[in-house]
N, C-alpha and C. Protein backbone atom coordinates (compact mmCIF):
# COMPACT_ATOMS: atom_id res chain seq x y z
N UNK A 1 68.76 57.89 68.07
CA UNK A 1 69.41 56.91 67.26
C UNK A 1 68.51 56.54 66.08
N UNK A 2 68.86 56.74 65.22
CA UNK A 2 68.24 56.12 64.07
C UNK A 2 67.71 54.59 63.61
N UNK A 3 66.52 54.60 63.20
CA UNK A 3 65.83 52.70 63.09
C UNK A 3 66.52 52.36 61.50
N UNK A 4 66.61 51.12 61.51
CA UNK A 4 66.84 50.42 60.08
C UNK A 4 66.02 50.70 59.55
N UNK A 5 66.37 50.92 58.34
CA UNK A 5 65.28 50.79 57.11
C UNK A 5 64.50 50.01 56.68
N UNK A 6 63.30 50.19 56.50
CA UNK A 6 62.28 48.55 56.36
C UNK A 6 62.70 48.19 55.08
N UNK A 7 62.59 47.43 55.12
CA UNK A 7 62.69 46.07 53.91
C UNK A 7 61.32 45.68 53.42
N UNK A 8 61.70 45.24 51.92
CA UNK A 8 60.56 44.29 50.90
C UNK A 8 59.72 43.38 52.19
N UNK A 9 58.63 42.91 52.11
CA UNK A 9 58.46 41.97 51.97
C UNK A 9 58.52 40.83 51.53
N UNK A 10 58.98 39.90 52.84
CA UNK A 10 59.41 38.04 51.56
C UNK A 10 58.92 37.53 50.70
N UNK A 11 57.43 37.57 51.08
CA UNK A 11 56.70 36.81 50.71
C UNK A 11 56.78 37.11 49.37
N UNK A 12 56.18 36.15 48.33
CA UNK A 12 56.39 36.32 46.78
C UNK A 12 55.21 37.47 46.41
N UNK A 13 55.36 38.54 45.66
CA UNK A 13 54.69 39.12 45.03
C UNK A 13 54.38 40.03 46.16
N UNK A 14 54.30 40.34 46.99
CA UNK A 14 54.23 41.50 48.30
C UNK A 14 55.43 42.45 48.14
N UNK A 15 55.06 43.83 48.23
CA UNK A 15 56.23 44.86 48.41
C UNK A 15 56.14 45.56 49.40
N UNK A 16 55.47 45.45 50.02
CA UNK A 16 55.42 46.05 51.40
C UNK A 16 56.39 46.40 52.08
N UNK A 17 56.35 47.46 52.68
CA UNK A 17 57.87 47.40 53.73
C UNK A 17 57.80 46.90 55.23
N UNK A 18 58.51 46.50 55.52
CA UNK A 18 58.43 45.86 57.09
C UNK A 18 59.92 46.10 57.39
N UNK A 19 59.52 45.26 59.05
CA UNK A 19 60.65 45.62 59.91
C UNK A 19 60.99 44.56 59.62
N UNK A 20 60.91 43.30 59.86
CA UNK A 20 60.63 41.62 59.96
C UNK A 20 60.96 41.15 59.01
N UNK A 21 61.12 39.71 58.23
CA UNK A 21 60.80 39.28 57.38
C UNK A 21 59.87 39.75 56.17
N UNK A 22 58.66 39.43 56.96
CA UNK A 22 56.89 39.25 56.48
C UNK A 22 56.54 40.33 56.92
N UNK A 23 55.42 41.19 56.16
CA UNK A 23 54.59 41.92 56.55
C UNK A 23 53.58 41.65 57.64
N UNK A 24 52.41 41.95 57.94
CA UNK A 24 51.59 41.68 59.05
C UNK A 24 50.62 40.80 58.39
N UNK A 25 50.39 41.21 56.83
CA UNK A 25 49.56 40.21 56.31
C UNK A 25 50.02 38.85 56.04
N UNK A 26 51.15 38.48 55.73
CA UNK A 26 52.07 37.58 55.49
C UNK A 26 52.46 37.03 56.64
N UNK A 27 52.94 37.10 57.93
CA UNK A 27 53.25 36.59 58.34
C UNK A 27 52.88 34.90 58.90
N UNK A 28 51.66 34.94 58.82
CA UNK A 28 50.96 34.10 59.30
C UNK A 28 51.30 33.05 58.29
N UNK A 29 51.38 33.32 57.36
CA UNK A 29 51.39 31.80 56.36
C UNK A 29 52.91 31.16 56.23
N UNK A 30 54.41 32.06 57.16
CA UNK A 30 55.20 31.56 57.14
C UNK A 30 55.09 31.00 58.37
N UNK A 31 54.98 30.37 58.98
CA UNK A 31 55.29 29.20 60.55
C UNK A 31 56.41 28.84 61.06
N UNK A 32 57.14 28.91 60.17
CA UNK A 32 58.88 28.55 60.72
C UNK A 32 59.27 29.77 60.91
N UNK A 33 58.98 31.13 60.94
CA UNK A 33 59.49 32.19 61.55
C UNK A 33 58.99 32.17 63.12
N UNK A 34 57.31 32.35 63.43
CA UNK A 34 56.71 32.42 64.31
C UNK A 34 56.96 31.45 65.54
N UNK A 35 57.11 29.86 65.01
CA UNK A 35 57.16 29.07 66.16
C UNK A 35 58.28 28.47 66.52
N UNK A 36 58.76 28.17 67.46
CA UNK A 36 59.44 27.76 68.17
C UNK A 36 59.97 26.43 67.37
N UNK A 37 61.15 26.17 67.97
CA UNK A 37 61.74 24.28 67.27
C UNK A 37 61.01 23.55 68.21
N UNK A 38 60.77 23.21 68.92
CA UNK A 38 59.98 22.73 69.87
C UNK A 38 58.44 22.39 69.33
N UNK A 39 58.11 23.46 69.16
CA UNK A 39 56.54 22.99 68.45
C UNK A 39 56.60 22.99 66.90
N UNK A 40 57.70 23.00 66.70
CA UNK A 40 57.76 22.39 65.10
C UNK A 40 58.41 20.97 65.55
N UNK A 41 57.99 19.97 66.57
CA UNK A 41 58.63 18.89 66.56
C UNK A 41 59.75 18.42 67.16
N UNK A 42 60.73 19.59 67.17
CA UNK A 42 62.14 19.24 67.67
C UNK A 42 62.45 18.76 69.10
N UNK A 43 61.78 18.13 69.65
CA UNK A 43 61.44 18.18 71.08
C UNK A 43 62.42 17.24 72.14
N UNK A 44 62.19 17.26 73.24
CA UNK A 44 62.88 16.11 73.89
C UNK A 44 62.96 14.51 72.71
N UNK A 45 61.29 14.19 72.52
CA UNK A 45 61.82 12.49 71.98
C UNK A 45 62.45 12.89 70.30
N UNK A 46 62.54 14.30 69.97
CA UNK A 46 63.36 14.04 68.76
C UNK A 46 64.74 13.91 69.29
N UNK A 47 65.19 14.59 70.24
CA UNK A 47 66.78 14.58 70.32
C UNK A 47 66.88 13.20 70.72
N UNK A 48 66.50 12.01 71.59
CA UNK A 48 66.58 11.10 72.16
C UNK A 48 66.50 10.33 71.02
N UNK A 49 65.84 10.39 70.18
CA UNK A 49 65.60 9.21 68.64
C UNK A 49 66.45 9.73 67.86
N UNK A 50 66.94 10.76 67.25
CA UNK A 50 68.24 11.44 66.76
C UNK A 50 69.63 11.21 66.72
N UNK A 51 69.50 11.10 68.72
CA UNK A 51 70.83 10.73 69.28
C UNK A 51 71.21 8.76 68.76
N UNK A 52 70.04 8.31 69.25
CA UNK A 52 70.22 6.71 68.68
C UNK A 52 70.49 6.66 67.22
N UNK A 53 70.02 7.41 66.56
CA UNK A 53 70.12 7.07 65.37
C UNK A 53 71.39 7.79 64.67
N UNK A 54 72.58 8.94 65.41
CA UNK A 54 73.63 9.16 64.77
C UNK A 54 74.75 7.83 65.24
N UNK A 55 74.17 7.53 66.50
CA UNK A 55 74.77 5.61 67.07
C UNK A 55 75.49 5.01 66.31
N UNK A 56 73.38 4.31 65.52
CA UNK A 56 73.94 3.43 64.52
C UNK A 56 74.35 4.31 63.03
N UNK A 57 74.54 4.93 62.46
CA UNK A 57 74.75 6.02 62.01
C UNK A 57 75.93 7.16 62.00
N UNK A 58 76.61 6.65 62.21
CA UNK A 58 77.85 7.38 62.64
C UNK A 58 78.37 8.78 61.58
N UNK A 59 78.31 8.23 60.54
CA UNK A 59 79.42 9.04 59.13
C UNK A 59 78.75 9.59 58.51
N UNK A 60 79.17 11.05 57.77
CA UNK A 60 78.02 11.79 57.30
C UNK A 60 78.27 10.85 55.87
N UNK A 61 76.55 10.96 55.48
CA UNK A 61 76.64 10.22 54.02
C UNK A 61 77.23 10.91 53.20
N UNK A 62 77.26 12.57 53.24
CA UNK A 62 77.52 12.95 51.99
C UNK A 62 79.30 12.96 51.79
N UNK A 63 79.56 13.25 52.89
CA UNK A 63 81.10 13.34 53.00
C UNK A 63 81.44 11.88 52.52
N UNK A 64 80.98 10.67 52.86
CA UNK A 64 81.45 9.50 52.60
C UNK A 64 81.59 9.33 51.04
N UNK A 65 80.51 9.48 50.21
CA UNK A 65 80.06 9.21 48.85
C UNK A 65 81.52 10.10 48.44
N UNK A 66 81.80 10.96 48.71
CA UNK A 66 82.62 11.96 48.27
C UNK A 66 84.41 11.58 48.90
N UNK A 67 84.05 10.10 49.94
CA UNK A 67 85.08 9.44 49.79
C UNK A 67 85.99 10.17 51.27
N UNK A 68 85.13 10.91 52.25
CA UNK A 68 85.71 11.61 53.22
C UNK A 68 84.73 11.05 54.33
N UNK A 69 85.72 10.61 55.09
CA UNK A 69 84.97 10.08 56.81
C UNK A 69 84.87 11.05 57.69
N UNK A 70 83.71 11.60 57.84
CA UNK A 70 83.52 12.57 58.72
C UNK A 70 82.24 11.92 60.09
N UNK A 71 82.82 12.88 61.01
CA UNK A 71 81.70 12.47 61.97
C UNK A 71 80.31 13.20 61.78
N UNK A 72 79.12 12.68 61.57
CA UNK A 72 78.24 12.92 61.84
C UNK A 72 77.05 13.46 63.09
N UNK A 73 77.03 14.38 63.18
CA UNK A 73 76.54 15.23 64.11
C UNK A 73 74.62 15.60 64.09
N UNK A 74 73.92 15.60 62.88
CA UNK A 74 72.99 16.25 62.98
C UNK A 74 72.19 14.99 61.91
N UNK A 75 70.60 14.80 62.20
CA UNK A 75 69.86 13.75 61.55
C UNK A 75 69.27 14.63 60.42
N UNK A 76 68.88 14.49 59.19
CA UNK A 76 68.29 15.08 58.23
C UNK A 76 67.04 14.50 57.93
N UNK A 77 66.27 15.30 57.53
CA UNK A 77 65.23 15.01 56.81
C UNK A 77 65.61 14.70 55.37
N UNK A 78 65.79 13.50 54.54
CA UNK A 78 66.10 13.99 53.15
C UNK A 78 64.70 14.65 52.52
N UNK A 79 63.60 14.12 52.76
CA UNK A 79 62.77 14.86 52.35
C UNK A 79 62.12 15.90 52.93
N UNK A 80 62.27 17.57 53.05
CA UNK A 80 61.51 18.14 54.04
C UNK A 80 60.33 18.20 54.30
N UNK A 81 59.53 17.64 55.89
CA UNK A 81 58.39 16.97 56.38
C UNK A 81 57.37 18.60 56.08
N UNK A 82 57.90 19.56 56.39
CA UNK A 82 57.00 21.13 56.60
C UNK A 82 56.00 20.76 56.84
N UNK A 83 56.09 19.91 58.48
CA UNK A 83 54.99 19.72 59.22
C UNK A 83 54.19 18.96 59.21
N UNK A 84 54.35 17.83 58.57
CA UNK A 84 53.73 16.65 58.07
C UNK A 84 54.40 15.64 59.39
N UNK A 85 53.86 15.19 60.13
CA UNK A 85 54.49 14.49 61.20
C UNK A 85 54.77 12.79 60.64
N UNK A 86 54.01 12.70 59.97
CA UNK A 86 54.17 11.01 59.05
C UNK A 86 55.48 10.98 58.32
N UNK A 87 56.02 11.76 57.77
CA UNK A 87 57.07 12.03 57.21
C UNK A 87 57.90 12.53 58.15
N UNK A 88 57.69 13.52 59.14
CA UNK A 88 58.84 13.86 59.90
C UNK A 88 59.24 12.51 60.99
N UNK A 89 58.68 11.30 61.32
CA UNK A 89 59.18 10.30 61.63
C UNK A 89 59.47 9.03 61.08
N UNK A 90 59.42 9.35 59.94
CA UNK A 90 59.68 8.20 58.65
C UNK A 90 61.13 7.88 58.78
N UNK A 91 61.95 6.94 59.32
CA UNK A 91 62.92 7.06 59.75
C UNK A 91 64.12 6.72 58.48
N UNK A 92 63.07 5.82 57.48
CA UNK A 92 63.92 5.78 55.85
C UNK A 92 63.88 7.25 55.51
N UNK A 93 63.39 8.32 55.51
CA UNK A 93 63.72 9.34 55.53
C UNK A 93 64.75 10.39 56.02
N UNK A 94 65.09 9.92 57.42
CA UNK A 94 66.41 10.02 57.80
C UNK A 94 67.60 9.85 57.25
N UNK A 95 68.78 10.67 57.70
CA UNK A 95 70.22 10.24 57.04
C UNK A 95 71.20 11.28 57.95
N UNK A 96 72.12 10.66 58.19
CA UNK A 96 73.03 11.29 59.49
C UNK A 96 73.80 12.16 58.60
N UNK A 97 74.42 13.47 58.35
CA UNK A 97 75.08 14.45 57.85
C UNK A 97 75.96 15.46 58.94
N UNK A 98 77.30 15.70 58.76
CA UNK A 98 77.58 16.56 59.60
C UNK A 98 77.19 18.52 59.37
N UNK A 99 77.27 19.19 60.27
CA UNK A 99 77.01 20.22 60.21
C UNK A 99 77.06 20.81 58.83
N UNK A 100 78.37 20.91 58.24
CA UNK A 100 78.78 21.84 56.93
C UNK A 100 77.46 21.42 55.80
N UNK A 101 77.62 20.21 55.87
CA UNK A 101 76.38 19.28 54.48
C UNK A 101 75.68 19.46 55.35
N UNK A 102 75.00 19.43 56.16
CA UNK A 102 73.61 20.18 56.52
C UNK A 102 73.13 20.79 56.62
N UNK A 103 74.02 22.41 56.62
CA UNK A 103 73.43 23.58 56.43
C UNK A 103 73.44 23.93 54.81
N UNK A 104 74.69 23.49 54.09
CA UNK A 104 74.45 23.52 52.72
C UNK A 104 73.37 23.32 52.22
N UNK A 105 72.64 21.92 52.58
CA UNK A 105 71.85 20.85 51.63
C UNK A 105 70.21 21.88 52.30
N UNK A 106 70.06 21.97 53.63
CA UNK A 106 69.47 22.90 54.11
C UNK A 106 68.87 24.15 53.05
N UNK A 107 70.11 24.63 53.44
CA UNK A 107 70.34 26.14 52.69
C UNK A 107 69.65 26.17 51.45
N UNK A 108 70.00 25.63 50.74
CA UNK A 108 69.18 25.22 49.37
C UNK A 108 68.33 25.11 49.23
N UNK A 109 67.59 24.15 50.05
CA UNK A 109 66.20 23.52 50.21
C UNK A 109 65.18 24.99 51.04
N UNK A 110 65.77 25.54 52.03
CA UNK A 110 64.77 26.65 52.45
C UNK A 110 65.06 28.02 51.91
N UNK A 111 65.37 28.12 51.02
CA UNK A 111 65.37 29.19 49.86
C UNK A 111 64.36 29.36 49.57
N UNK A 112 63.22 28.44 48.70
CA UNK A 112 61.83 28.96 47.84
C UNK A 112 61.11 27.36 49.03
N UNK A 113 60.93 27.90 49.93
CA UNK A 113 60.03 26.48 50.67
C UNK A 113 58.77 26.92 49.88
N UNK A 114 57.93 25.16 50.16
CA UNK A 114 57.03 25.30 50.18
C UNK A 114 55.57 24.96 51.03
N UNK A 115 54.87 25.25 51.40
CA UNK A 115 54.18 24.91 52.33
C UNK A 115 52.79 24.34 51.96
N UNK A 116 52.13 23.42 52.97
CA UNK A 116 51.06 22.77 52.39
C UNK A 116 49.90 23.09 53.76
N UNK A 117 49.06 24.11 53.40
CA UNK A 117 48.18 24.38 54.41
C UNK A 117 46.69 24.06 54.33
């Protein structure tokens, strides 16, 4: 059976071919491929502080502004923490969004991340 064809490398300015994402040299400096949601934070007391907070929190903001009551399902970072734990529990940082506006607003945002190592 025949293997896929390797691909570019992600990383900016690398052409390497790989199987993966990242090359072998690269990989290391992306972290959200390698680790787990769990040790990026996502853990038991996030879902438990999450869950309280879609509570009081009910309606996605963005759908609302836009004049549509939707249920809210998932907590956002408005600002992304990339591992900064002071910010990833900043809870004025929070904002309840349902799925669709969260993978959108997402989507956007982890296009060109950036990371602070």
């Amino acid at each position: 059976m025949p293997y896929r064809p390797k691909k570019p490398c992600r990383h900016p300015g690398c052409a390497k071919l790989t199987d993966g994402r990242y090359c072998e040299e690269h990989i290391s400096l992306h972290p959200e491929v390698t680790r787990s949601a769990a040790k990026r934070g996502y853990d038991s007391k996030w879902r438990k502080e999450s869950k309280v907070y879609l509570r009081e929190h009910p309606l996605c903001e963005i759908c609302k502004r836009n004049g549509k009551y939707v249920q809210a399902t998932v907590v956002d970072h408005i600002k992304p923490h990339r591992g900064d734990s002071k910010l990833f529990w900043d809870k004025s940082n929070w904002r309840s969004l349902c799925k669709p506006c969260h993978d959108k607003k997402t989507g956007k945002e982890d296009s060109r991340p950036t990371y602070r190592y």
